[in-house]
Structures are given as structure tokens and as C-alpha cells.
N, C-alpha and C. Protein backbone atom coordinates (compact mmCIF):
# COMPACT_ATOMS: atom_id res chain seq x y z
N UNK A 1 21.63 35.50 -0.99
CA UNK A 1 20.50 36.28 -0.57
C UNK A 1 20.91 37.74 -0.58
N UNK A 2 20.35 38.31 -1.29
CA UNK A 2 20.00 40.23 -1.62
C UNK A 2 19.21 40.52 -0.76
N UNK A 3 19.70 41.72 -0.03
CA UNK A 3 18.36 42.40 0.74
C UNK A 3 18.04 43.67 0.22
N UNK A 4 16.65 44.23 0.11
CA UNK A 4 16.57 45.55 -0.18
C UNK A 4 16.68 46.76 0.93
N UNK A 5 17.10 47.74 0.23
CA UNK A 5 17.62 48.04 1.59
C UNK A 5 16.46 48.61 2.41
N UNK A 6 16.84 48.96 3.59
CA UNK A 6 15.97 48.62 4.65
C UNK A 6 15.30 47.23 5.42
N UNK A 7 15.27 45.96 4.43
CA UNK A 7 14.67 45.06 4.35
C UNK A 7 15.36 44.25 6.12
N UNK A 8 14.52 44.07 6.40
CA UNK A 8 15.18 42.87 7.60
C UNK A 8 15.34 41.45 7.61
N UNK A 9 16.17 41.07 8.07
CA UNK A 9 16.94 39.65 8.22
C UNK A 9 16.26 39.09 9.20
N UNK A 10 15.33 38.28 8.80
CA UNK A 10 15.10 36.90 10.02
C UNK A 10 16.04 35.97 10.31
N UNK A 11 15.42 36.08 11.83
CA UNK A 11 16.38 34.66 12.53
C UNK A 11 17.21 33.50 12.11
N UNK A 12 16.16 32.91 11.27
CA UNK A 12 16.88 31.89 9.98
C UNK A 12 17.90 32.29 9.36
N UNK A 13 17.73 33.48 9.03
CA UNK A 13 18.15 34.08 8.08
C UNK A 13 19.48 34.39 8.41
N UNK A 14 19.50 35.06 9.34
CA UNK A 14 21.11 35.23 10.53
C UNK A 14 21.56 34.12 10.05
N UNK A 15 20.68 33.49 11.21
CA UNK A 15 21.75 32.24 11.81
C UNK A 15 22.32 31.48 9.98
N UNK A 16 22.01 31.51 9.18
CA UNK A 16 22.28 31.02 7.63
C UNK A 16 23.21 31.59 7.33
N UNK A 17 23.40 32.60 7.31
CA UNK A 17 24.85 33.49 7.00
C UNK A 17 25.45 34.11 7.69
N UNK A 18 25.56 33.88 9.13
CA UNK A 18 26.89 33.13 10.16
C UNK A 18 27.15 32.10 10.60
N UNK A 19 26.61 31.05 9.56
CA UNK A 19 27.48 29.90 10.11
C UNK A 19 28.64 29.55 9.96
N UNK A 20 29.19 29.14 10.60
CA UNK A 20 30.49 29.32 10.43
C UNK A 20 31.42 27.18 10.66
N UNK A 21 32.27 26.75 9.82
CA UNK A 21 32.73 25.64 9.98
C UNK A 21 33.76 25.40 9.89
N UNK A 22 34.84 24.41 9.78
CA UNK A 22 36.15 23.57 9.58
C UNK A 22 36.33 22.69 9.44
N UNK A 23 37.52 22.18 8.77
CA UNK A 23 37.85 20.99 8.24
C UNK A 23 39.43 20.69 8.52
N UNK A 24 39.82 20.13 9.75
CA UNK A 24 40.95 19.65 9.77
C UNK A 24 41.67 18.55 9.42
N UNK A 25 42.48 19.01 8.54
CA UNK A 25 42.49 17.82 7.24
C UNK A 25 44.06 16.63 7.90
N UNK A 26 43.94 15.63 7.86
CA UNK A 26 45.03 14.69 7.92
C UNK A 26 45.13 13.85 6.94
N UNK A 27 46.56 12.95 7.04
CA UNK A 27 46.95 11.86 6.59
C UNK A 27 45.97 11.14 6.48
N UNK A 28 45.92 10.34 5.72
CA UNK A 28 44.83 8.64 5.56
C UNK A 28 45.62 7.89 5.85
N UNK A 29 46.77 7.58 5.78
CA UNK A 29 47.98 6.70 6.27
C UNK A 29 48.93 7.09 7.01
N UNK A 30 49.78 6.19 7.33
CA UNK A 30 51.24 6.47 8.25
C UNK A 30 52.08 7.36 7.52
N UNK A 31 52.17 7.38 5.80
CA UNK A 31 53.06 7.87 4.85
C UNK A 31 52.38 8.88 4.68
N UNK A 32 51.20 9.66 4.76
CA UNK A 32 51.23 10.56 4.02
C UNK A 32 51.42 11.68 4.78
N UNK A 33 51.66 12.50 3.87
CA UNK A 33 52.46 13.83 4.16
C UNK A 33 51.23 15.32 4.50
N UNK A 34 50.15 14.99 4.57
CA UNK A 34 48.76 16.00 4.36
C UNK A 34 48.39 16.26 5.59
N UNK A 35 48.26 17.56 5.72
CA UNK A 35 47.74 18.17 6.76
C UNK A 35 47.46 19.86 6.75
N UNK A 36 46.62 19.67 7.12
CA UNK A 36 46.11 22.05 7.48
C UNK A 36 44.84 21.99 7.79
N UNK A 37 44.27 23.22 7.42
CA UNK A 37 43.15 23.09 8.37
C UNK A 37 42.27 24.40 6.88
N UNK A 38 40.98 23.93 7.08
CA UNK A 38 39.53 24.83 5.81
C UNK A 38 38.88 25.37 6.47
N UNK A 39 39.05 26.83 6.62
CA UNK A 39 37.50 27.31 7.45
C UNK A 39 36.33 27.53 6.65
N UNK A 40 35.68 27.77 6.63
CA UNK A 40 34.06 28.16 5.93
C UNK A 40 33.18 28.56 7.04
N UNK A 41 32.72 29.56 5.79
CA UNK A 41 31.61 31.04 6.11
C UNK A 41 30.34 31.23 5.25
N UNK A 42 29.06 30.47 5.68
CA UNK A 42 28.36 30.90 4.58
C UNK A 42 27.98 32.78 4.66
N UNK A 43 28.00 33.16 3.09
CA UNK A 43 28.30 34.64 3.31
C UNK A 43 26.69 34.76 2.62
N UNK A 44 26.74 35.89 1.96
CA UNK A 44 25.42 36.24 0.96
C UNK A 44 25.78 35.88 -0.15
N UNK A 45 27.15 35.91 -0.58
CA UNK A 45 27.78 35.47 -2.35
C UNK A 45 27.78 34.17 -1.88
N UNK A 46 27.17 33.03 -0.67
CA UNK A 46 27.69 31.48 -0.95
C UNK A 46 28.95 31.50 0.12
N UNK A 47 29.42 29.73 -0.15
CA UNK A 47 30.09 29.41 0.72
C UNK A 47 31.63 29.53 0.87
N UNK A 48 32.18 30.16 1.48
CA UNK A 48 33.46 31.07 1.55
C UNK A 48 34.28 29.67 2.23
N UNK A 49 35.51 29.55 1.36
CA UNK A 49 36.44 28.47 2.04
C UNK A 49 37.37 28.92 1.52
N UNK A 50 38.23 29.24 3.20
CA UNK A 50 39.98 29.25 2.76
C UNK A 50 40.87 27.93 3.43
N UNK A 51 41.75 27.90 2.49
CA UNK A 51 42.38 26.35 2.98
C UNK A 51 43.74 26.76 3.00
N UNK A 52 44.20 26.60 4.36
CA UNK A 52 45.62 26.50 4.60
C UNK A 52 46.33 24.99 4.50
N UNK A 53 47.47 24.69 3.21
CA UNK A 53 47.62 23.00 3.23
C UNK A 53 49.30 22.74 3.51
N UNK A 54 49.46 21.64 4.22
CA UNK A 54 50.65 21.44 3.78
C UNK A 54 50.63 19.75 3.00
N UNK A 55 51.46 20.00 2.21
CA UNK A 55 51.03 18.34 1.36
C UNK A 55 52.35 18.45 0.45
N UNK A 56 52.62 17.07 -0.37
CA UNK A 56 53.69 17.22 -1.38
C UNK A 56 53.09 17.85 -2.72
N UNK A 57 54.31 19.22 -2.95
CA UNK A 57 54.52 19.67 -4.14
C UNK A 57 54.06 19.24 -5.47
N UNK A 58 53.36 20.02 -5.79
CA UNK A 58 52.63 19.62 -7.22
C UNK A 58 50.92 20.12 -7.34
N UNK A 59 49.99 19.65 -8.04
CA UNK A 59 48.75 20.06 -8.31
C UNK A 59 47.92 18.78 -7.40
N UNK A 60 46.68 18.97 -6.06
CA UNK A 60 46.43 17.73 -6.30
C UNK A 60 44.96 18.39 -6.17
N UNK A 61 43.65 17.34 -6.34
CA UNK A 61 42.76 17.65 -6.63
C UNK A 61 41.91 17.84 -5.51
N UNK A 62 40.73 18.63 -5.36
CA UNK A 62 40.37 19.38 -4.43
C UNK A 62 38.77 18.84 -4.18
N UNK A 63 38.20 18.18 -3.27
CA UNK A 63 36.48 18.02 -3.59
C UNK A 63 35.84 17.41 -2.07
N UNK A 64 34.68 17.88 -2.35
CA UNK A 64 33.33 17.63 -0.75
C UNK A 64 32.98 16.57 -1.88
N UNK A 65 33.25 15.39 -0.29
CA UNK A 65 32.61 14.20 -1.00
C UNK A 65 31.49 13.97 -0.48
N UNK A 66 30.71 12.48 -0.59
CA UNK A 66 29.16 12.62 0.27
C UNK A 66 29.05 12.66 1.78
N UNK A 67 30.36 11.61 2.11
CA UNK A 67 29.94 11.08 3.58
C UNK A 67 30.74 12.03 4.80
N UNK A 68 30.82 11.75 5.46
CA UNK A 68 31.47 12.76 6.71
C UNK A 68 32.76 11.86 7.52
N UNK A 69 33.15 10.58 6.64
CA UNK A 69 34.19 9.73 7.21
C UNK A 69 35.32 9.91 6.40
N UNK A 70 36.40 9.32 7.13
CA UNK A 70 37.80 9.49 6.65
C UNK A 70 38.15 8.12 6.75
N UNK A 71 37.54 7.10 6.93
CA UNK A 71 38.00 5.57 7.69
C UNK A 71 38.61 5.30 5.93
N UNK A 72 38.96 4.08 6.52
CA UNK A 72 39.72 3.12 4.91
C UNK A 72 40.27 4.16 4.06
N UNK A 73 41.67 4.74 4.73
CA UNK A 73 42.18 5.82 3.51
C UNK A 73 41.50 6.66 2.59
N UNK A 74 40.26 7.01 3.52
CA UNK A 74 39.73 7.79 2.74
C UNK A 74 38.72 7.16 1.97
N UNK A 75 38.28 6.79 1.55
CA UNK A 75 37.16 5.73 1.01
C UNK A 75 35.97 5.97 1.48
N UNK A 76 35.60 5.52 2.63
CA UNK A 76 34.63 5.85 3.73
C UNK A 76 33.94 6.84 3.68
N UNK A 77 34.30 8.05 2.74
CA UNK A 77 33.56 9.68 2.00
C UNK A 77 33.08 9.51 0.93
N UNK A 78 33.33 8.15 0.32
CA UNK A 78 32.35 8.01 -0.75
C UNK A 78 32.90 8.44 -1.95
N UNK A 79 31.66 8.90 -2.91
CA UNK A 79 32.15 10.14 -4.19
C UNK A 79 32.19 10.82 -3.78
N UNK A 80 32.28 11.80 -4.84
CA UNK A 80 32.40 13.46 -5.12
C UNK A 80 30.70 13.61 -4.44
N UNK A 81 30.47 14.50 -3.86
CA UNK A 81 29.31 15.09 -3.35
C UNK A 81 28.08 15.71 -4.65
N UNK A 82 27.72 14.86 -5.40
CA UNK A 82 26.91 14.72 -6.75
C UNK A 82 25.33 14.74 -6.44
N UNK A 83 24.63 15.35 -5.31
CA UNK A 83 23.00 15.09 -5.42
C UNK A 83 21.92 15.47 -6.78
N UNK A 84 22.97 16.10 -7.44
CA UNK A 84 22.02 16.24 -8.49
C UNK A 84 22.55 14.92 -9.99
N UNK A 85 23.12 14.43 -9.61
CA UNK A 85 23.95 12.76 -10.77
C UNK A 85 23.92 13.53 -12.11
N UNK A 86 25.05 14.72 -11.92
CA UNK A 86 25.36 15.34 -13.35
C UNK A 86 26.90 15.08 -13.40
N UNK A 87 27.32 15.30 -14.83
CA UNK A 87 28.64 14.98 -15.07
C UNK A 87 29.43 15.73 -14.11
N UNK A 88 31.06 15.03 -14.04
CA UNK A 88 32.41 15.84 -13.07
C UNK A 88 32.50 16.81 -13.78
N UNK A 89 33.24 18.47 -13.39
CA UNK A 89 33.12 19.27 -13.70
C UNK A 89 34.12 20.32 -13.01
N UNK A 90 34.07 21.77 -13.13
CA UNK A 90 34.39 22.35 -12.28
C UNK A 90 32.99 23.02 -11.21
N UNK A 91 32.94 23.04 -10.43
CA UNK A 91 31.49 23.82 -9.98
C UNK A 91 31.89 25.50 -10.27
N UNK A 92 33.33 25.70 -10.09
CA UNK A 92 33.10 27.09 -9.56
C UNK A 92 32.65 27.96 -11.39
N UNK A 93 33.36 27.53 -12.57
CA UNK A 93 33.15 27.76 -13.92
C UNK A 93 31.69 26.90 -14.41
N UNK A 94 31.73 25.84 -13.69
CA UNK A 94 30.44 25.18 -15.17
C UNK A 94 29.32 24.82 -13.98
N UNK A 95 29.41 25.26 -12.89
CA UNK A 95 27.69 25.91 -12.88
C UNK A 95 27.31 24.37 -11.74
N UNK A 96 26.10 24.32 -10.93
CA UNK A 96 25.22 22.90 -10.78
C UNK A 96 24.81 21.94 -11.43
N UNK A 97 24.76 22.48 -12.60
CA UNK A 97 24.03 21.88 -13.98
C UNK A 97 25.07 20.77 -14.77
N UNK A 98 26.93 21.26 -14.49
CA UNK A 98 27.37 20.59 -15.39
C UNK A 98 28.84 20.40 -14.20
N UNK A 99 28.34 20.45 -13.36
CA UNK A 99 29.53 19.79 -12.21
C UNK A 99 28.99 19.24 -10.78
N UNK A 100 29.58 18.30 -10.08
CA UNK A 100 28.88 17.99 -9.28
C UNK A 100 29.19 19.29 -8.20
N UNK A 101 28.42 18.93 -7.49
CA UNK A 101 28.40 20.12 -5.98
C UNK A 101 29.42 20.02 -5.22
N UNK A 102 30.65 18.98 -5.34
CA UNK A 102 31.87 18.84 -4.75
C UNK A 102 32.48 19.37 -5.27
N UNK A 103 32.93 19.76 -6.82
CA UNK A 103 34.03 19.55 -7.40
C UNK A 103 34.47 21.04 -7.29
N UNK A 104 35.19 21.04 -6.44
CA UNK A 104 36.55 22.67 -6.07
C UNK A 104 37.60 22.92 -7.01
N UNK A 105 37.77 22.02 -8.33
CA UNK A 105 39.01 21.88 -8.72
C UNK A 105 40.21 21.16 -8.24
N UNK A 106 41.63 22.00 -8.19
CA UNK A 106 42.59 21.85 -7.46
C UNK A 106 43.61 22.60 -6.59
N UNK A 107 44.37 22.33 -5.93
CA UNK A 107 44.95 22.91 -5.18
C UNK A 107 46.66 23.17 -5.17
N UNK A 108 46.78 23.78 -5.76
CA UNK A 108 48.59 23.93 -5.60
C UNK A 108 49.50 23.86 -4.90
N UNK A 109 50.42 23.26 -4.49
CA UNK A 109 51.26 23.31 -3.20
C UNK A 109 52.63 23.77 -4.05
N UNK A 110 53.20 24.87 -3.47
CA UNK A 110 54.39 24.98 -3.66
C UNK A 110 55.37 24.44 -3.58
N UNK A 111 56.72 24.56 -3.60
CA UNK A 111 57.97 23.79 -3.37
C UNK A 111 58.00 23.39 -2.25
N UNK A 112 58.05 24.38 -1.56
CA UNK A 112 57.89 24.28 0.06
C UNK A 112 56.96 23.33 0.70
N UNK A 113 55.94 22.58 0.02
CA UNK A 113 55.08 22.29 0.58
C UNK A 113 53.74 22.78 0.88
N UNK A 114 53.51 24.12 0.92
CA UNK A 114 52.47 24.86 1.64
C UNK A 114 51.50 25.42 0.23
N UNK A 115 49.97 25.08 0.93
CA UNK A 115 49.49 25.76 -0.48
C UNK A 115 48.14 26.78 0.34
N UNK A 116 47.46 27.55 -0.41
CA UNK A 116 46.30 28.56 0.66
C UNK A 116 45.15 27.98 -0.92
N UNK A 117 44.32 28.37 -0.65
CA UNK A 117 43.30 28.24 -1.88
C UNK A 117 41.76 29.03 -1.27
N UNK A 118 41.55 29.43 -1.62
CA UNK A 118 40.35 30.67 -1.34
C UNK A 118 39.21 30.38 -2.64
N UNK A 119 38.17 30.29 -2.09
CA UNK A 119 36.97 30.40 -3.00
C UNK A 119 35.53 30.77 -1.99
N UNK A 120 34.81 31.40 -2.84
CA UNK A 120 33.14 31.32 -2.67
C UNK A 120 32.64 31.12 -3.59
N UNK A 121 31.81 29.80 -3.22
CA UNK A 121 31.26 29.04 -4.10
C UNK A 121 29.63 29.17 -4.10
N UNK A 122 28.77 30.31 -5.10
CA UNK A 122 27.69 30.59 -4.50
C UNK A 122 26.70 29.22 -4.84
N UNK A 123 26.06 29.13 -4.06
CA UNK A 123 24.51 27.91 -3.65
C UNK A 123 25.12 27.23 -2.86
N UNK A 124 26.50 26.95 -2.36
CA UNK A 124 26.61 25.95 -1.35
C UNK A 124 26.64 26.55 0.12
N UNK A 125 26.07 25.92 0.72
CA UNK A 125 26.10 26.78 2.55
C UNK A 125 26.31 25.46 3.49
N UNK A 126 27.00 25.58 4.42
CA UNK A 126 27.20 24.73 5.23
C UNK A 126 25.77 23.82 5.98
N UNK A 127 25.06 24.37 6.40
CA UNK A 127 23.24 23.78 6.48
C UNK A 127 22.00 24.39 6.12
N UNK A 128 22.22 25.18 5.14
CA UNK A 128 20.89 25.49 4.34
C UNK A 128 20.62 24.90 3.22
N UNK A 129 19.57 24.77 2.87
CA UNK A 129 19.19 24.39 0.99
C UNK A 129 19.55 22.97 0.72
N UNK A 130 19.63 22.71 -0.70
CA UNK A 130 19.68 21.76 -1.13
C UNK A 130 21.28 21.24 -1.33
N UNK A 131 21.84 21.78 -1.12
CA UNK A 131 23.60 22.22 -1.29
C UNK A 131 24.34 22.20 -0.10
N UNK A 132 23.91 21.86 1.03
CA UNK A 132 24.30 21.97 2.38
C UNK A 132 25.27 20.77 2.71
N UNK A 133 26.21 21.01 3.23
CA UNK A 133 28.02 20.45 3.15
C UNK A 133 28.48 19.99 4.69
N UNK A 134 27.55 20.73 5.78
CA UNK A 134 28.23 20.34 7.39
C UNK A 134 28.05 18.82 7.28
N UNK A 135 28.85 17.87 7.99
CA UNK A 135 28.98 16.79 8.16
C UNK A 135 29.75 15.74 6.90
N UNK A 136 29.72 16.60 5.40
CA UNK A 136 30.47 15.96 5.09
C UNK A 136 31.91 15.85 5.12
N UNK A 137 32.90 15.39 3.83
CA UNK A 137 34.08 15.16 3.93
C UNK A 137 34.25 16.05 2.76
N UNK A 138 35.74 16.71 3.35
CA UNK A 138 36.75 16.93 2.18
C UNK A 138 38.07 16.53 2.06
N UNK A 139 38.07 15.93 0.33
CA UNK A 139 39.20 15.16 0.31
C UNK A 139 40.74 16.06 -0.32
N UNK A 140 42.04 15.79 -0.49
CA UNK A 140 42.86 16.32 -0.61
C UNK A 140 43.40 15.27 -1.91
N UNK A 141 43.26 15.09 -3.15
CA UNK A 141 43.66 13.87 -3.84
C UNK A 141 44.85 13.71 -4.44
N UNK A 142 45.90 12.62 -4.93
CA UNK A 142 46.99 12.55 -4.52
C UNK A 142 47.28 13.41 -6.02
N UNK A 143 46.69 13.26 -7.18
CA UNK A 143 46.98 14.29 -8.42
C UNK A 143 45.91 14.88 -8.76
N UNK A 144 46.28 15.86 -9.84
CA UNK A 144 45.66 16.72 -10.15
C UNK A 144 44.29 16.26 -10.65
N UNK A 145 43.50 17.01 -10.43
CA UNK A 145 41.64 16.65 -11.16
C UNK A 145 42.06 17.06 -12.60
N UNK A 146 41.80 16.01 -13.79
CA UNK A 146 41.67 16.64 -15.14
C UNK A 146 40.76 17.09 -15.80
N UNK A 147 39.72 16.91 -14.67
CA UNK A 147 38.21 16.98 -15.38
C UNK A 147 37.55 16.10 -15.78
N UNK A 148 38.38 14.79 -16.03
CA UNK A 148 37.66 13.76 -17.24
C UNK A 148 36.60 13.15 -16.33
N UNK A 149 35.93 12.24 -17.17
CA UNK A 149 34.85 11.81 -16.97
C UNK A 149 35.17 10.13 -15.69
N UNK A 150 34.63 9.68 -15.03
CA UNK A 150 33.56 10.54 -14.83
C UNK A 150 33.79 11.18 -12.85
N UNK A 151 35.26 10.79 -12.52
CA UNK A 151 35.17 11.73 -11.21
C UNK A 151 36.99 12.29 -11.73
N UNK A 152 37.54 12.82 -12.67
CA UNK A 152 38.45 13.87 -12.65
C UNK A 152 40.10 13.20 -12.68
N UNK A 153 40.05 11.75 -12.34
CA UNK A 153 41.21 11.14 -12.21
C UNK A 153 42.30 11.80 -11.23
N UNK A 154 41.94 11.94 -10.49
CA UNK A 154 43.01 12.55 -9.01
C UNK A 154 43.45 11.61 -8.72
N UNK A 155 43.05 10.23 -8.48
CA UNK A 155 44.00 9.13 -7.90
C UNK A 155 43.19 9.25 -6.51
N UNK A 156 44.22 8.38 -5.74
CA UNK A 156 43.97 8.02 -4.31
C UNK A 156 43.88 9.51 -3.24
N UNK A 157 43.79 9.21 -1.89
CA UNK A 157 43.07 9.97 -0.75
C UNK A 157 44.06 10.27 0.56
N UNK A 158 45.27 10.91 -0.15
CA UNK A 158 46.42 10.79 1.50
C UNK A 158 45.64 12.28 2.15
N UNK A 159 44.38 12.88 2.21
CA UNK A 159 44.09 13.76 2.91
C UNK A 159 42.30 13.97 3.11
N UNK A 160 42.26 13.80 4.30
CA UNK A 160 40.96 13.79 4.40
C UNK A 160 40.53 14.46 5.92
N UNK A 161 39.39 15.55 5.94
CA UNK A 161 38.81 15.85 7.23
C UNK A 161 37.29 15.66 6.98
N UNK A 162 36.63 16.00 8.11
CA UNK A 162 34.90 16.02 7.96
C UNK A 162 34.90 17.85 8.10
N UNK A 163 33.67 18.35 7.71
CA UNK A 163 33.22 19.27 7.71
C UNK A 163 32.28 19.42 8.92
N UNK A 164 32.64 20.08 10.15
CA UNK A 164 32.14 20.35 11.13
C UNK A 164 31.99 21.50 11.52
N UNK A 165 30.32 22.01 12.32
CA UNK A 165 30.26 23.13 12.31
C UNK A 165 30.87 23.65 13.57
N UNK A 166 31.39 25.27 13.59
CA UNK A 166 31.74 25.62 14.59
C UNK A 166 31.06 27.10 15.28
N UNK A 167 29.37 27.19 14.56
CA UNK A 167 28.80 28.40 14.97
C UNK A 167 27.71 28.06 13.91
N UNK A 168 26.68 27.90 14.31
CA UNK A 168 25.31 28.00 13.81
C UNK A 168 24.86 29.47 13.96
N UNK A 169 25.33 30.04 14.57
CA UNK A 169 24.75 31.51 14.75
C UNK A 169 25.70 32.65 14.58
């Protein structure tokens, strides 16, 4: 949302772009090694998420799935967060049209363990529109997303939180 200037912001309108959420991400099992924490900001460019991770070293794949559970290793979140049933994709390069509304890519973890990942992703907001993300899940997947058809081949779920809000206003 553009304002002209002078233009005023309704109530809705506020409260839409300060909402504010998190995602504290854990293990799905006894073994896994996943944990940090995602804040999100819907801004005026869309939905602002920085992710602090710690997880094992390497590329693993990054995505808002449908449901808001973490039960059964992760399972329990369903797919990739797809309301519009278009091919896997990247969202942040190939658009609504040719990725689902989950797909973040991936996430890097260094040697060390530790990875940060920053994006705004414009049309998604935590509870506005058709694109709205509070209550679901984001998953942490055990390899990298390749893109392929038809959810990216990441493998299994050692990281999972719900998306909960922490400021409607």
C-alpha cells in the first residue's frame, strides 16, 4: 500500500502494517539439531521476515506451509502453503502466478551452525488479504529446495514453528 502524500491511514489500515509476529522454530524429534526464532512485520513493501537459525551446516529449504501444527515430525503443516494450486517455485523471483505462496527458497547455515535470512516478500501479510500467514507453519527442511516439481525435494522436517501473532496493532 502507497499513500499519496497527505493521504490518511485508516484504522485497518494501521493496524495491517503493524502487525507484527513469530515463529519459534524447534526440533521435530529428539535428534534434531533445529532451533531460532522468525520475526515478521507486515510493512508497505509486504511481509518482512528475519530468521535467526541454528541447524546443521549446509543449504536446507525454507517454506509457510498450510496448517499451524508441528505434530508427527512435522507433517501435521501439511504442504507448501499453495491457495492458488500453481506450480513449486521461488515466490520471491517467479511471482504468485508461478510459485506457491510458501515457497522462501533456502536457507544457509554456516559451519558454525548459525544462519540469518532476511526477506520481504510483497502480497504476503500476516492477516490481511488473500495471502495471510498468522496461524500457519514454517518449516526448516532437512536439504536444499531444487525447485523441482512438484514441492522442491527438501526431504524431511527436523524444524518446525507456527506463525503467531504478537501485535495486531
Amino acid at each position: 500500500m502507497f499513500l499519496a502524500e497527505g493521504a490518511a491511514i485508516g484504522p485497518v489500515q494501521l493496524a495491517a502494517l503493524a502487525a507484527t509476529g513469530q515463529v519459534m522454530f524447534q526440533g521435530t524429534s529428539e535428534t534434531s539439531a533445529v532451533s531460532g526464532i522468525a520475526k515478521l512485520q507486515d510493512t508497505e513493501a509486504g511481509l518482512q521476515i528475519t530468521l535467526d537459525l541454528e541447524a546443521p551446516p549446509g543449504e536446507h529449504g525454507f517454506h509457510i506451509h498450510e496448517f499451524g501444527s508441528c505434530a508427527d515430525a512435522g507433517n501435521a503443516a501439511g504442504g507448501h502453503y499453495n491457495p492458488d494450486r500453481v506450480k513449486h517455485g521461488y515466490l520471491l523471483s517467479d511471482g504468485f502466478s508461478n510459485a506457491h505462496a510458501g515457497d522462501l527458497g533456502n536457507v544457509r547455515v554456516n559451519s558454525d551452525g548459525k544462519a540469518t535470512y532476511t526477506a520481504t516478500v510483497s502480497g504476503l501479510s500476516l492477516t490481511q488479504g488473500k495471502y495471510s500467514v498468522a496461524g500457519r507453519a514454517m518449516i526448516v527442511h532437512e536439504k536444499p529446495d531444487d525447485f523441482g516439481q512438484p514441492t522442491g525435494n527438501a526431504g524431511g522436517r527436523p524444524g518446525c514453528g507456527t506463525i503467531i501473532l504478537t501485535s495486531a496493532n
